[in-house]
Protein backbone atom coordinates (compact mmCIF):
# COMPACT_ATOMS: atom_id res chain seq x y z
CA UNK A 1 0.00 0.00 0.00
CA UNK A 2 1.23 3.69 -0.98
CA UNK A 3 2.10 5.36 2.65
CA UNK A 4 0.01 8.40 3.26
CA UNK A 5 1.05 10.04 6.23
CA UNK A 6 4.38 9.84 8.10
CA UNK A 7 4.97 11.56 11.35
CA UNK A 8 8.79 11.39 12.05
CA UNK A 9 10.29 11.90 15.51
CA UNK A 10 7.02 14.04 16.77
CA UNK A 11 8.14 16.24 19.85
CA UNK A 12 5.73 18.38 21.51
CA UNK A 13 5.57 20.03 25.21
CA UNK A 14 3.60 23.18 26.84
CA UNK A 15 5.43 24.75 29.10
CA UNK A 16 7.44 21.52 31.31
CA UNK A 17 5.19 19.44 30.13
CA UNK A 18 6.18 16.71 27.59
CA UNK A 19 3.01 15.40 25.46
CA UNK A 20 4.13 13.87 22.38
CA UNK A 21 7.78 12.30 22.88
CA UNK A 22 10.01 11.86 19.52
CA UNK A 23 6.50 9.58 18.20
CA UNK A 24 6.87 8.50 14.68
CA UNK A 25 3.82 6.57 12.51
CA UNK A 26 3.01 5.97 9.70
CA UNK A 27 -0.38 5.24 7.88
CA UNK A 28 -0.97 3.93 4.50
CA UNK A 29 -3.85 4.57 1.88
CA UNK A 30 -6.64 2.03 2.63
CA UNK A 31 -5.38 1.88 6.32
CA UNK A 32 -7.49 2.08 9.46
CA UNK A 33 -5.19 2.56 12.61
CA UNK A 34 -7.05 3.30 16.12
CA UNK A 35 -5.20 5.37 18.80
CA UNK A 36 -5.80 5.23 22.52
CA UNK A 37 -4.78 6.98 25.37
CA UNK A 38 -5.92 8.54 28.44
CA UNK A 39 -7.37 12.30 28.73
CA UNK A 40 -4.04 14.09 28.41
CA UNK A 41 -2.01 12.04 26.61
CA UNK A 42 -1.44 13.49 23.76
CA UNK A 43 -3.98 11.94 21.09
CA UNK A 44 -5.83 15.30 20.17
CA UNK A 45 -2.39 17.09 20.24
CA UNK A 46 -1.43 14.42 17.36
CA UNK A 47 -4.48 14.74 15.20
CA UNK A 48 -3.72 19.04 15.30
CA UNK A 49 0.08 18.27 14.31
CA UNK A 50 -0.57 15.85 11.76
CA UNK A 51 -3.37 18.17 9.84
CA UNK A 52 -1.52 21.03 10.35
CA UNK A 53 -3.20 22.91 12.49
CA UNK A 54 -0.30 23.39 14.92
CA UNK A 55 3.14 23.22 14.93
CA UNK A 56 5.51 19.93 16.41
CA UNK A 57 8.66 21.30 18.63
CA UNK A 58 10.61 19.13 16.46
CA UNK A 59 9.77 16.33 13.90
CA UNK A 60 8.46 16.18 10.76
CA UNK A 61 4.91 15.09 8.86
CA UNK A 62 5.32 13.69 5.20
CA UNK A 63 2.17 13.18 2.89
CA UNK A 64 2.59 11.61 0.05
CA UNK A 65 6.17 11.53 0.87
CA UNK A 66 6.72 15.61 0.88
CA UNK A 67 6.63 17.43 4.12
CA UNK A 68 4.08 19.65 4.66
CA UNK A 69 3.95 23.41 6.43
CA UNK A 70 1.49 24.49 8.92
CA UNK A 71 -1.43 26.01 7.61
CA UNK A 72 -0.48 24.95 4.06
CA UNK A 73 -4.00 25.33 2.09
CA UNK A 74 -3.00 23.11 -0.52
CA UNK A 75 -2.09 20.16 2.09
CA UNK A 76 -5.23 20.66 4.09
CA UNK A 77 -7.78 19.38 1.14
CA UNK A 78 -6.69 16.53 1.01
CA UNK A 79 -7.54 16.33 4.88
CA UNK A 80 -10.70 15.84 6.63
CA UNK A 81 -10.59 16.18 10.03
CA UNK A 82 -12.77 16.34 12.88
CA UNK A 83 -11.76 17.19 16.42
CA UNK A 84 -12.85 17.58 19.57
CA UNK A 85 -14.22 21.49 19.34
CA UNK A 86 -17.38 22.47 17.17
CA UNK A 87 -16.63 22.85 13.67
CA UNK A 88 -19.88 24.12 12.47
CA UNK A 89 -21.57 27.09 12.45
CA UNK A 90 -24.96 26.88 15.03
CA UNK A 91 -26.51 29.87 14.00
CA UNK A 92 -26.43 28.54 10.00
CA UNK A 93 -29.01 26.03 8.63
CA UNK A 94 -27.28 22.50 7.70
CA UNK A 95 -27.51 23.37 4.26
CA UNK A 96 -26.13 26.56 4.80
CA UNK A 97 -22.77 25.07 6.21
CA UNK A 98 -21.64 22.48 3.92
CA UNK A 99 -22.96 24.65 1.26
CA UNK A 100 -20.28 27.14 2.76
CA UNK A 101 -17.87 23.99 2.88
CA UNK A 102 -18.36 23.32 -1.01
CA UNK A 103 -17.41 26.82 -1.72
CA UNK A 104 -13.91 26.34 0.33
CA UNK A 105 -12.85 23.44 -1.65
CA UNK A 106 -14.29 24.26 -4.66
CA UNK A 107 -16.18 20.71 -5.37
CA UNK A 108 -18.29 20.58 -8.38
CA UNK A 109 -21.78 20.13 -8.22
CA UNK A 110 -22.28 20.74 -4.82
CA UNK A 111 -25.97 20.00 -4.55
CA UNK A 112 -25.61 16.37 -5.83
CA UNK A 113 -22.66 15.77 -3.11
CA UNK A 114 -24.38 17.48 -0.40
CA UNK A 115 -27.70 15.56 -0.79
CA UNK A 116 -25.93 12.04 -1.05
CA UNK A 117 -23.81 12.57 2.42
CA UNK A 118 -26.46 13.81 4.23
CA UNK A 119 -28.76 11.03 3.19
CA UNK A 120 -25.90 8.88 3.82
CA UNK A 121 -25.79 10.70 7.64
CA UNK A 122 -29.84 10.49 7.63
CA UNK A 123 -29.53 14.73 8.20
CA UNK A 124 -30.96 15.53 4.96
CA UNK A 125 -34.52 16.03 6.14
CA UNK A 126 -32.94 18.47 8.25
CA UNK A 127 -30.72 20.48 5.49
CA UNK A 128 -32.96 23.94 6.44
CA UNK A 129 -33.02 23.76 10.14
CA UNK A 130 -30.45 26.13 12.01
CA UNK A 131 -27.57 23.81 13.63
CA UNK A 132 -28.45 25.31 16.83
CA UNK A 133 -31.76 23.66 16.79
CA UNK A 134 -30.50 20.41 16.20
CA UNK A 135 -29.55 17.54 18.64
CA UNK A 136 -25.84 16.78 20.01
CA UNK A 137 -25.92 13.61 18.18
CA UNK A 138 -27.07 15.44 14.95
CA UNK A 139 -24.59 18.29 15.09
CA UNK A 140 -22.02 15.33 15.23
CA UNK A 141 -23.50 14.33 11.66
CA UNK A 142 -23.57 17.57 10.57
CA UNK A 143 -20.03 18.27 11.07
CA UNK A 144 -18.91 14.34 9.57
CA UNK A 145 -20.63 15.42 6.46
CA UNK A 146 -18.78 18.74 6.31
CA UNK A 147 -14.96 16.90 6.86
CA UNK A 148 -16.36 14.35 4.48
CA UNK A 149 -17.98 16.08 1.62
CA UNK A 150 -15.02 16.73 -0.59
CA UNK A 151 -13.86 13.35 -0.62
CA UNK A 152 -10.66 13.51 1.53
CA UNK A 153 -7.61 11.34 1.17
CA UNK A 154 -6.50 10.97 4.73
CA UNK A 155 -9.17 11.48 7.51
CA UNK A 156 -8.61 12.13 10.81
CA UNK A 157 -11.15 11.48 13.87
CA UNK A 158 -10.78 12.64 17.08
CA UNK A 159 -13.33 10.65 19.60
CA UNK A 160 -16.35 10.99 16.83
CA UNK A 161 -18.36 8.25 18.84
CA UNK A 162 -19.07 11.01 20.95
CA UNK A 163 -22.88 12.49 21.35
CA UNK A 164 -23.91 10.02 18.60
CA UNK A 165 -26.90 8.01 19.92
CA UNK A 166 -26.74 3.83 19.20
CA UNK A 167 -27.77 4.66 15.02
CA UNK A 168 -25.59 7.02 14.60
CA UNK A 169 -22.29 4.91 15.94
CA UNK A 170 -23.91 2.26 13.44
CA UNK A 171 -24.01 4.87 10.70
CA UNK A 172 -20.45 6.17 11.37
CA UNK A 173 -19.09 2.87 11.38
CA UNK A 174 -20.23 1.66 8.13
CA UNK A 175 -19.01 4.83 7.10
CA UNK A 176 -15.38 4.38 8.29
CA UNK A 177 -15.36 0.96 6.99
CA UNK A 178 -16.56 2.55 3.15
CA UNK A 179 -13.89 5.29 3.27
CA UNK A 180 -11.18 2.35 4.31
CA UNK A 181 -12.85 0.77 1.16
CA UNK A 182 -12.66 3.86 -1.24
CA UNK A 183 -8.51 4.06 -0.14
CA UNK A 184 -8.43 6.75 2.19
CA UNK A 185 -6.31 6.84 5.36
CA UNK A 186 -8.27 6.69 8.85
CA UNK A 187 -6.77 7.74 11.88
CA UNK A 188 -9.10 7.64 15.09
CA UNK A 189 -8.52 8.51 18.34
CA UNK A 190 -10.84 7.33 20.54
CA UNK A 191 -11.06 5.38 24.90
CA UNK A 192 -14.29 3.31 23.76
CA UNK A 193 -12.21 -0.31 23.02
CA UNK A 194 -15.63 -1.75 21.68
CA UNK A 195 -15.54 1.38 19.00
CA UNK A 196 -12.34 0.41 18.14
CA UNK A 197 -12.33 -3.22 18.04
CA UNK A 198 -15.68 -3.01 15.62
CA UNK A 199 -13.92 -0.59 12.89
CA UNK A 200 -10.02 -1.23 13.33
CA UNK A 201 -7.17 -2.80 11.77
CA UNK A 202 -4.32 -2.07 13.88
CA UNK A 203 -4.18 -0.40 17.69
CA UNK A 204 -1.40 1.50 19.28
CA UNK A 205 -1.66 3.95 22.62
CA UNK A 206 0.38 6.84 23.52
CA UNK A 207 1.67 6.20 27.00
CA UNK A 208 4.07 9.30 28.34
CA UNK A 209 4.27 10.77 24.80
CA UNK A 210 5.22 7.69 23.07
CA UNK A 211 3.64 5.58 20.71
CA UNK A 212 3.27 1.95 21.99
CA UNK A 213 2.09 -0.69 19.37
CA UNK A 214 -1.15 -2.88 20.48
CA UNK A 215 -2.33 -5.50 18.15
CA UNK A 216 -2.95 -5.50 14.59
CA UNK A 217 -6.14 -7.70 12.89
């Protein structure tokens, strides 16, 4: 398989503390990999350094075997990433938002792509109601159609099991195991081991910054 991501030597502290300790890993296209950890230990901090969102001390992340640059626009499409803050806007309409979200990465035909995730999601009856209105469980749809709706090459999920009611974990699963399928990349962070033993392929931890290899299927 073609390697998608590598994160080489990942070093990352605030202030004395040390949260990501010289961690390398790397992920191929049509990979699944599941990452635990306690509250603290790093896992979030990962997902924001290997999207690009933040900055590593030291180390270095490679897609497609060239190193990206924080906040590099052209590197960022081919993410989709959804993390642990809201990523939507409440006070827009569903429709509104990933309409918003089509205009950002340019995908053609918009309407056709937004009505066959959020049918996918079971949100499209609710494309004109105002986020805000909408249940926790439903927002989390809302935002996994937005990181999904352009088709992303590598996607990266931090605890998105969380909120979702007993459908929705059904519905995100079969949609982890169909982006797996389509070649995509799938890193997910998550503490539920039933989550992760239902949708996983291989299962490392980071334990005082490091990255310590579990099990592979």
């Amino acid at each position: 398989m073609n390697e998608a991501i590598y994160a080489e030597n990942i070093s990352k502290s605030y202030g004395n503390k040390i949260i990501l300790d010289e961690l390398s890993l790397k992920v191929a296209y049509g990979e699944m990999i599941c990452i635990s950890g306690v509250n603290g230990s790093g896992k979030s901090t990962l997902i924001r350094i290997l999207s690009g969102l933040i900055k590593p001390d030291s180390g270095n992340i490679f897609i497609d075997g060239n190193q990206i640059v924080t906040n590099n626009s052209s590197f960022r499409k081919k993410f989709g990433v959804l993390l642990d803050s809201k990523m939507i806007y409440e006070n827009m309409s569903v429709s509104e938002n990933l309409k918003f979200s089509s205009a950002l990465y340019n995908i053609e035909n918009p309407r056709k792509e937004i009505d066959s995730i959020t049918k996918i999601l079971g949100i499209y009856d609710f494309l004109d109601t105002r986020v805000k209105n909408l249940s926790k469980g439903f927002k989390k749809r809302t935002e996994l159609a937005k990181i999904l709706l352009h088709k992303p090459k590598i996607i990266l999920l931090d605890e998105p099991e969380i909120n979702l009611d007993k459908n929705s974990i059904k519905i995100l699963k079969e949609i982890i195991l169909s982006e797996r399928k389509r070649g995509a990349a799938v890193i997910l962070c998550t503490h539920s081991e039933e989550f992760m033993s239902e949708v996983g392929e291989r299962f490392v931890s980071i334990d005082n910054g490091e990255l310590i290899t579990s099990k592979s299927k």
